[in-house]
C-alpha atoms as a PDB file:
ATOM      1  CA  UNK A   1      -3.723  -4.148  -9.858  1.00  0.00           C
ATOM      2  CA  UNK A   2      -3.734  -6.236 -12.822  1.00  0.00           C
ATOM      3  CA  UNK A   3      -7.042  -5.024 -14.001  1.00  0.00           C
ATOM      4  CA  UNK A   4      -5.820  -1.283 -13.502  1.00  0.00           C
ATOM      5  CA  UNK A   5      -2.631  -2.437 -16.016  1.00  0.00           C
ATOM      6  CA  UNK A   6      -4.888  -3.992 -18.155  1.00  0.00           C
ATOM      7  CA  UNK A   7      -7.164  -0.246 -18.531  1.00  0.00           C
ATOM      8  CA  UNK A   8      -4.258   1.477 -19.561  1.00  0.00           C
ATOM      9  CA  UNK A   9      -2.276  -1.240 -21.803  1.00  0.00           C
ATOM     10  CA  UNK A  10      -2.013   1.261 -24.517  1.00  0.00           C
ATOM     11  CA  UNK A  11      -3.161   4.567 -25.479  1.00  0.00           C
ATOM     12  CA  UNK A  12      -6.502   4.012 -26.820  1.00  0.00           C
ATOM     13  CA  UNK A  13      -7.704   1.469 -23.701  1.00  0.00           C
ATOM     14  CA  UNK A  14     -10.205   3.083 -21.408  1.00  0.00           C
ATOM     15  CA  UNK A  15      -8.008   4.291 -18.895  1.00  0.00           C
ATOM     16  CA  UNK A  16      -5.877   6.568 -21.093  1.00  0.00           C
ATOM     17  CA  UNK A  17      -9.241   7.790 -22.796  1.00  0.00           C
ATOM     18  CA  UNK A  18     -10.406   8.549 -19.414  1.00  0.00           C
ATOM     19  CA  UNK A  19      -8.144  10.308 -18.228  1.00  0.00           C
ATOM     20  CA  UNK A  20      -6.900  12.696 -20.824  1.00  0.00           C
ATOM     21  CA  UNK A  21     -10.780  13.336 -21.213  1.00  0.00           C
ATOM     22  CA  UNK A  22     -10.482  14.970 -17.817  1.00  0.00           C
ATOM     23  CA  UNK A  23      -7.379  16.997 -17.946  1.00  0.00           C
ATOM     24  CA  UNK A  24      -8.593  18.115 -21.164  1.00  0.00           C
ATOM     25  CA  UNK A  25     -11.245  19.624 -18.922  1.00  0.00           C
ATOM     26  CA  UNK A  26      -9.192  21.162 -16.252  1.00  0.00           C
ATOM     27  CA  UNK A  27      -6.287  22.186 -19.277  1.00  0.00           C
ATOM     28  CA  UNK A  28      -7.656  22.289 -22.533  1.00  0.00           C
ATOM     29  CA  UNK A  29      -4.557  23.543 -23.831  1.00  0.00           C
ATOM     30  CA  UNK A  30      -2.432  19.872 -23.240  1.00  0.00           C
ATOM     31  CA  UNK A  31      -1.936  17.623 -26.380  1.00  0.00           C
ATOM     32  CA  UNK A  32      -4.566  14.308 -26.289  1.00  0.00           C
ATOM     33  CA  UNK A  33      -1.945  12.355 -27.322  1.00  0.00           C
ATOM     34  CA  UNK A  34       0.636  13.284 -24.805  1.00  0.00           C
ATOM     35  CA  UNK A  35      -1.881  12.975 -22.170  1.00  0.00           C
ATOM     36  CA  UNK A  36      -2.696   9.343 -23.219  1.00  0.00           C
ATOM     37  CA  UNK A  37       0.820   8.379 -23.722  1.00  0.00           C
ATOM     38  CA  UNK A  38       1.750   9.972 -20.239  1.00  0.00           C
ATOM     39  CA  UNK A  39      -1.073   7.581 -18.895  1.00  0.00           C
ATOM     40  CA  UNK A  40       0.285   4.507 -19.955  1.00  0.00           C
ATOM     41  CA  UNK A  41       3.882   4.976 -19.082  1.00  0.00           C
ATOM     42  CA  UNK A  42       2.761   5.913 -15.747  1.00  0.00           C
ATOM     43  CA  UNK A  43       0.423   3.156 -14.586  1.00  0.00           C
ATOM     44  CA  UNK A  44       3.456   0.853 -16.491  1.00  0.00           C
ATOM     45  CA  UNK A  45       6.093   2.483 -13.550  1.00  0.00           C
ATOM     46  CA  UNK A  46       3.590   2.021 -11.210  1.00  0.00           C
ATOM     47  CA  UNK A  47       2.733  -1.492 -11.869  1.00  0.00           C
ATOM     48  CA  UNK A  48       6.554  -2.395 -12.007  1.00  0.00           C
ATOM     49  CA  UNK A  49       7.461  -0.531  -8.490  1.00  0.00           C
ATOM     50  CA  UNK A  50       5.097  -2.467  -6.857  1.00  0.00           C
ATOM     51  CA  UNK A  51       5.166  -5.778  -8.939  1.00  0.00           C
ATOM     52  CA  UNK A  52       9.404  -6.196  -9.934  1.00  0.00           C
ATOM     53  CA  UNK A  53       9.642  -9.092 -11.745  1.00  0.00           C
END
């Protein structure tokens, strides 16, 4: 799980990329940056519900 934390640290890691690549494909009318952004936070919530320091 660290390593999937690590992908999306911050916008412009390869997770983030990845991802808002794809929607892009499926909604090409969503904002790249949003998308990214939206990545991030999420795999950060994720990471904490299952890791709570």
């Amino acid at each position: 799980m660290d390593d999937l934390l690590a992908n999306f640290a911050e916008p412009d890691a390869q997770g983030p990329r990845a991802y808002a690549e794809q929607m892009r494909v499926d909604h090409p009318e969503l904002d790249n940056t949003v998308l990214r952004a939206d990545a991030v936070v999420s795999v950060r919530t994720f990471h904490t519900v299952l890791f709570p320091s």
